[in-house]
Protein backbone atom coordinates (compact mmCIF):
# COMPACT_ATOMS: atom_id res chain seq x y z
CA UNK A 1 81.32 -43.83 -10.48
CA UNK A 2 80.49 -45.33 -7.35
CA UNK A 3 78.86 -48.95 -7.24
CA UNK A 4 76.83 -49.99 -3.78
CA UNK A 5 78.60 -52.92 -1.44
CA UNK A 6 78.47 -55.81 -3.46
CA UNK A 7 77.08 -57.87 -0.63
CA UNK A 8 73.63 -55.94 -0.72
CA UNK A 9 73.15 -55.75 -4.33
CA UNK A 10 74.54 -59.39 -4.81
CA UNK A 11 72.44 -60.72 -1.98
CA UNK A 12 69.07 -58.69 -3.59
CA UNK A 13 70.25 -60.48 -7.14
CA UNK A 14 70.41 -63.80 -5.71
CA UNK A 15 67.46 -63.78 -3.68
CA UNK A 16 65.07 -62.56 -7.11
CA UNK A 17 67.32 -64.83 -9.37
CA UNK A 18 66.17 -67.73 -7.43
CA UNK A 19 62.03 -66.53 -7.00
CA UNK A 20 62.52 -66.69 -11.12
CA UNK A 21 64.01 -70.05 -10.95
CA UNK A 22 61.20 -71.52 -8.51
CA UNK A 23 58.88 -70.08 -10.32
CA UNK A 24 57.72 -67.09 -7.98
CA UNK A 25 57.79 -65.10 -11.11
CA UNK A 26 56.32 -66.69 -14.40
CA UNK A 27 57.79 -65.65 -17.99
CA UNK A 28 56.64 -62.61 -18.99
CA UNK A 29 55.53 -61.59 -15.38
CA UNK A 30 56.33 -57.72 -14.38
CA UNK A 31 58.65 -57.57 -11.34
CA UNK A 32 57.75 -55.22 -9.01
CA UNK A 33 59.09 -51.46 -9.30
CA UNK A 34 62.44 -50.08 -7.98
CA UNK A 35 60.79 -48.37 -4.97
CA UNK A 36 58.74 -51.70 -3.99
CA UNK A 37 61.81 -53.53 -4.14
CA UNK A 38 63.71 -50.90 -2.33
CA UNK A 39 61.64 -50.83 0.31
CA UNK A 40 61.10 -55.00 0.87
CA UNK A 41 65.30 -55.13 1.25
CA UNK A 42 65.47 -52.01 2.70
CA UNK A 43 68.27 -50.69 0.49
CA UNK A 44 67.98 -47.76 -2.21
CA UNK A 45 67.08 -48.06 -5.46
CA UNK A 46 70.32 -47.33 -7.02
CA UNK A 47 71.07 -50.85 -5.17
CA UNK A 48 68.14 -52.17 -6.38
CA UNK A 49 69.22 -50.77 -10.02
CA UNK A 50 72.28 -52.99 -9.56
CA UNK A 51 70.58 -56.19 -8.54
CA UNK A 52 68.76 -55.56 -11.90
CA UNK A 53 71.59 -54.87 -14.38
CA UNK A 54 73.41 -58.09 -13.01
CA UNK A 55 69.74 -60.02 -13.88
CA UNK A 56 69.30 -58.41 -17.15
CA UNK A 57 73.01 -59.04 -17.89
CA UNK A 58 72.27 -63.06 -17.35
CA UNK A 59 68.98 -62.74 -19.55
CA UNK A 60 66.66 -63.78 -16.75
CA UNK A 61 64.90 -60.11 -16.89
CA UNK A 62 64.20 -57.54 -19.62
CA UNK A 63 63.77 -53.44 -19.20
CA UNK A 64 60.60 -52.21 -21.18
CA UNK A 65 60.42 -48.88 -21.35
CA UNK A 66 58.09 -47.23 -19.49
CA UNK A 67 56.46 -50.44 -18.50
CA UNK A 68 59.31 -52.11 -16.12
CA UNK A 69 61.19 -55.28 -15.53
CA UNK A 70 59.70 -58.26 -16.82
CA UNK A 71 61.07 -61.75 -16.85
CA UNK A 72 62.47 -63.16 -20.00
CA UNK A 73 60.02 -66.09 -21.76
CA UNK A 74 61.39 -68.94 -22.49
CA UNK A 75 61.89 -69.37 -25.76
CA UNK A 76 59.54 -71.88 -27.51
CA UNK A 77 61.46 -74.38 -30.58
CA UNK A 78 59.23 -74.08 -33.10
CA UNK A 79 59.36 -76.83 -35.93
CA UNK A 80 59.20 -75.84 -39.51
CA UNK A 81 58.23 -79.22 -40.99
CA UNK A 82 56.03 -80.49 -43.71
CA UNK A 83 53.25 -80.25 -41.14
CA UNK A 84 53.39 -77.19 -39.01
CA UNK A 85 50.95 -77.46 -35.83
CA UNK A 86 51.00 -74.35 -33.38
CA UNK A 87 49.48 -76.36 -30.29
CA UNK A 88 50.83 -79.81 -31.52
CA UNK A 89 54.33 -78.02 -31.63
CA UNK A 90 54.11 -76.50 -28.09
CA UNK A 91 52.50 -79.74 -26.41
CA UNK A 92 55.33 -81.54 -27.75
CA UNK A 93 57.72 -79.23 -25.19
CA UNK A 94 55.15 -79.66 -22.56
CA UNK A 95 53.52 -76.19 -23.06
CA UNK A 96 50.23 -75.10 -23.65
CA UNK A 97 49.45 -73.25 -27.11
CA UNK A 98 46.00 -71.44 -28.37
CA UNK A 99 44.79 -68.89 -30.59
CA UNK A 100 42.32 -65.66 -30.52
CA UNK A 101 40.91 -64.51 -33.55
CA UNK A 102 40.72 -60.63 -34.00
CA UNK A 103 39.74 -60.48 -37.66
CA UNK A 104 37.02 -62.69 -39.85
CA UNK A 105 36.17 -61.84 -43.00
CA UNK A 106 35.48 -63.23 -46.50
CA UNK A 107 36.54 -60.87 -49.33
CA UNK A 108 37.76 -60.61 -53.08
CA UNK A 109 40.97 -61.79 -53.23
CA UNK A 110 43.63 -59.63 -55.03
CA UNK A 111 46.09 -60.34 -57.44
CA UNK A 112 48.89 -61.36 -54.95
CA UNK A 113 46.23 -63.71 -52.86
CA UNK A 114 44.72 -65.00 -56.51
CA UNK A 115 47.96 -66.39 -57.77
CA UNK A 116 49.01 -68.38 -54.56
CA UNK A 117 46.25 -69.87 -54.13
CA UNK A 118 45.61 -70.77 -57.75
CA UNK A 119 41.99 -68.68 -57.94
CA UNK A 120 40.63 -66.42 -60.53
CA UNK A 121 40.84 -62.32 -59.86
CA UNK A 122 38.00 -61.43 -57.82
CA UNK A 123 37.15 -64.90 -56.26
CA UNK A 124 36.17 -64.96 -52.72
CA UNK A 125 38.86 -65.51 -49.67
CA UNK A 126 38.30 -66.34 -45.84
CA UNK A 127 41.02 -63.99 -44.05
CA UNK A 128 41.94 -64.73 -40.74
CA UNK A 129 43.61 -62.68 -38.39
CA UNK A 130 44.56 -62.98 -34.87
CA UNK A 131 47.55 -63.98 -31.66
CA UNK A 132 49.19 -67.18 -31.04
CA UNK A 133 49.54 -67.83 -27.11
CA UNK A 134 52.49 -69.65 -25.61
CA UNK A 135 50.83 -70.42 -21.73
CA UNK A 136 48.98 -67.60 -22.20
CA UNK A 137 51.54 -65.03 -23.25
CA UNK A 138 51.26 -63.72 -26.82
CA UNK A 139 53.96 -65.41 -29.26
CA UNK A 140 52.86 -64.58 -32.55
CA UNK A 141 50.55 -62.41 -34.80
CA UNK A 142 49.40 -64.26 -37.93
CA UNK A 143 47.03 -63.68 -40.96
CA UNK A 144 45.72 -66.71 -42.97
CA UNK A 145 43.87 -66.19 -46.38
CA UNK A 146 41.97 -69.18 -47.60
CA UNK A 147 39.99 -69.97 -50.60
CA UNK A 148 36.35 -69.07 -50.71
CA UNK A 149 35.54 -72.78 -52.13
CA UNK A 150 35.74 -73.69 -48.63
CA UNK A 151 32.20 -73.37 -47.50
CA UNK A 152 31.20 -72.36 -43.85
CA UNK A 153 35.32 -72.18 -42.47
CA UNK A 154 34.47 -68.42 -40.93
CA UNK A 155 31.70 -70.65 -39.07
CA UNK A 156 33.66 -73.50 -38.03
CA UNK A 157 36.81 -71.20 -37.23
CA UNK A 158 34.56 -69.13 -34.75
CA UNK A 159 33.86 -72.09 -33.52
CA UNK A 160 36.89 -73.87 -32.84
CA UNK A 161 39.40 -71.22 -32.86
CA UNK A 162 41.19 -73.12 -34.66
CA UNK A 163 42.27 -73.11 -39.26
CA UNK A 164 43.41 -77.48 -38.40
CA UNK A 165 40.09 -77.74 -36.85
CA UNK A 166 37.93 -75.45 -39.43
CA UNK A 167 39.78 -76.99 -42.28
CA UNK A 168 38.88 -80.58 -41.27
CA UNK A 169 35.32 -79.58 -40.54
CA UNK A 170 35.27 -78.27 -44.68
CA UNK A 171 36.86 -81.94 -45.31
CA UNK A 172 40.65 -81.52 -45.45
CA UNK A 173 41.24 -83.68 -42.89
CA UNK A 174 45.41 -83.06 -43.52
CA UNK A 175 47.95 -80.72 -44.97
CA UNK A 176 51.53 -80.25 -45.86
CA UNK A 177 53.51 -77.32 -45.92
CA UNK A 178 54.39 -76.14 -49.86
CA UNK A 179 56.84 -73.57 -48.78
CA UNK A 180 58.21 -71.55 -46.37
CA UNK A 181 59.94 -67.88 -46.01
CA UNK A 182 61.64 -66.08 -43.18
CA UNK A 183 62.43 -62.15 -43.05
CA UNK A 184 63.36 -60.24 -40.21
CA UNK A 185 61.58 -57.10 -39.63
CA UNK A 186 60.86 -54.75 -36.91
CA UNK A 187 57.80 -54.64 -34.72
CA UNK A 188 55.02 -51.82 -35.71
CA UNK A 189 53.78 -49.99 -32.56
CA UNK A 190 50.24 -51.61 -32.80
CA UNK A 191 52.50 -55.14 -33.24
CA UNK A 192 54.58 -53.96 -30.29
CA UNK A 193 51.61 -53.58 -27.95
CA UNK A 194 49.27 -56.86 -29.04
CA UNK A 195 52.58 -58.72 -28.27
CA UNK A 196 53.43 -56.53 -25.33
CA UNK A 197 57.24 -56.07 -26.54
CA UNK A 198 58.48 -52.60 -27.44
CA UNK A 199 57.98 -51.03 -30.82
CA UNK A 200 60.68 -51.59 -33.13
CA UNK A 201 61.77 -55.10 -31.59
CA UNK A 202 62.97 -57.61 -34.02
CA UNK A 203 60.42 -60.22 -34.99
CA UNK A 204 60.42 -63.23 -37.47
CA UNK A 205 58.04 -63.18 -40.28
CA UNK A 206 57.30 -66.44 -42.11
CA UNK A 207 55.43 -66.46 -45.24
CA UNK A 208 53.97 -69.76 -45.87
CA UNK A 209 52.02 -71.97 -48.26
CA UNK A 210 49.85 -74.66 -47.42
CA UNK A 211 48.29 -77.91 -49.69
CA UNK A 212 45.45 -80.53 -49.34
CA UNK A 213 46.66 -83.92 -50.07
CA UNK A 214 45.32 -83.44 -53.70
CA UNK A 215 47.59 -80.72 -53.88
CA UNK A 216 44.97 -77.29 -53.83
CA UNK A 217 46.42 -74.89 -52.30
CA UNK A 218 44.36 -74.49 -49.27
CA UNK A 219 46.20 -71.56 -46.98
CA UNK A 220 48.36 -68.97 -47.79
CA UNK A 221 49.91 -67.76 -44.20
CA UNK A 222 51.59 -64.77 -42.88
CA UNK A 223 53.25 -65.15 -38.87
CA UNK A 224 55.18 -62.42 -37.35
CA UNK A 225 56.86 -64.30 -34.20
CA UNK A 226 58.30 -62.20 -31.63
CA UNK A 227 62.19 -62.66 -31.95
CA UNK A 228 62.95 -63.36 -28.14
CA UNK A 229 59.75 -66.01 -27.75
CA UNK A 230 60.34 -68.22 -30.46
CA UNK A 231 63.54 -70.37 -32.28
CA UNK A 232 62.51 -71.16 -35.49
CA UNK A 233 63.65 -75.16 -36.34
CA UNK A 234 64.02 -76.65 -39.67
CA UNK A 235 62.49 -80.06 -39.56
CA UNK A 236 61.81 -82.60 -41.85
């Protein structure tokens, strides 16, 4: 097998390792196709191909495919704590977080939902569904199930986009985490494409419990983080 001069696909490597570096190319941006980059260094693309493996050998780029060559995200540390915060958590490392809701709905709860969150068979639940953002890019998938007792939350969670912000407008101004679970499963194809990663990628799901200070359970949470956008830290 025959590899192209090293000073051309070297050179090629260099110049797109440092456009990622300064910031010419954002996490999770697409670079531009074999041919476009072909033709700007005027090389071929098996060149080109080389430039890439060395990049995607360092980490700084990632082959989806059928979609391209994206750069790598940065992964976000994400403290697991008694108070888990999505924005507060990715403010802290000087990044900006957010939510969109997908799913609304209040419901009978079943048996599963019932026992967590310490409610008869049957009683009404607020389910939540929707993506966590890192700067924009999709991080996370969650669902949250909440008790029905909490009056008006679909309201103020339309509102707000936000379960701290809904929860404080039903009164519960705070809340700890009860417990917390992590399994590592692989990405469904409709997971794959809402967090634009391929299907059958590893993510991290965390199955978590959430109390009021008088110690109601007030959220029983499901997160499926993808695995390369996210290091999950224990914190007190």
């Amino acid at each position: 097998m025959t590899h192209p001069p090293a000073a051309l696909w070297q050179d090629i490597a260099a110049t797109l390792r440092s456009e990622i570096g300064g910031g010419h190319y954002a996490p999770g941006d697409r670079l531009p196709s074999e041919a476009q980059l072909a033709a700007r260094f005027g090389v071929n693309r098996h060149t080109v191909r080389h430039a890439l493996a060395d990049l995607a050998q360092a980490g700084l780029v990632q082959a989806r495919r059928g979609a391209g060559v994206f750069v790598t995200a940065r992964p976000a540390d994400y403290a697991l704590g008694r108070r888990v915060r999505f924005t507060q958590n990715l403010a802290a490392q000087g990044r900006l977080g957010s939510h969109r809701f997908t799913r609304l709905e209040t419901r009978p709860c079943d048996a599963v939902e019932a026992r967590g969150l310490s409610l008869p068979p049957g009683d009404p639940v607020h389910v939540i569904e929707g993506v966590s953002l890192a700067d924009g890019q999709p991080m996370a998938l969650f669902r949250s199930v909440l008790p029905g007792w909490l009056a008006g939350l679909p309201d103020h969670a339309a509102e707000h986009q936000s379960i701290t912000a809904a929860l404080a407008a039903c009164g519960i101004a705070d809340y700890t985490r009860g417990s917390t679970r992590i399994t590592a499963v692989l990405a469904s194809p409709v997971q794959a494409a809402t967090l634009r990663i391929a299907a059958g990628a590893p993510l991290l799901r965390s199955d978590a419990l959430n109390h009021a200070p008088d110690g109601r359970p007030v959220e029983m949470g499901r997160t499926w983080f993808a695995g390369d956008r996210v290091a999950l830290v224990l914190a007190d």
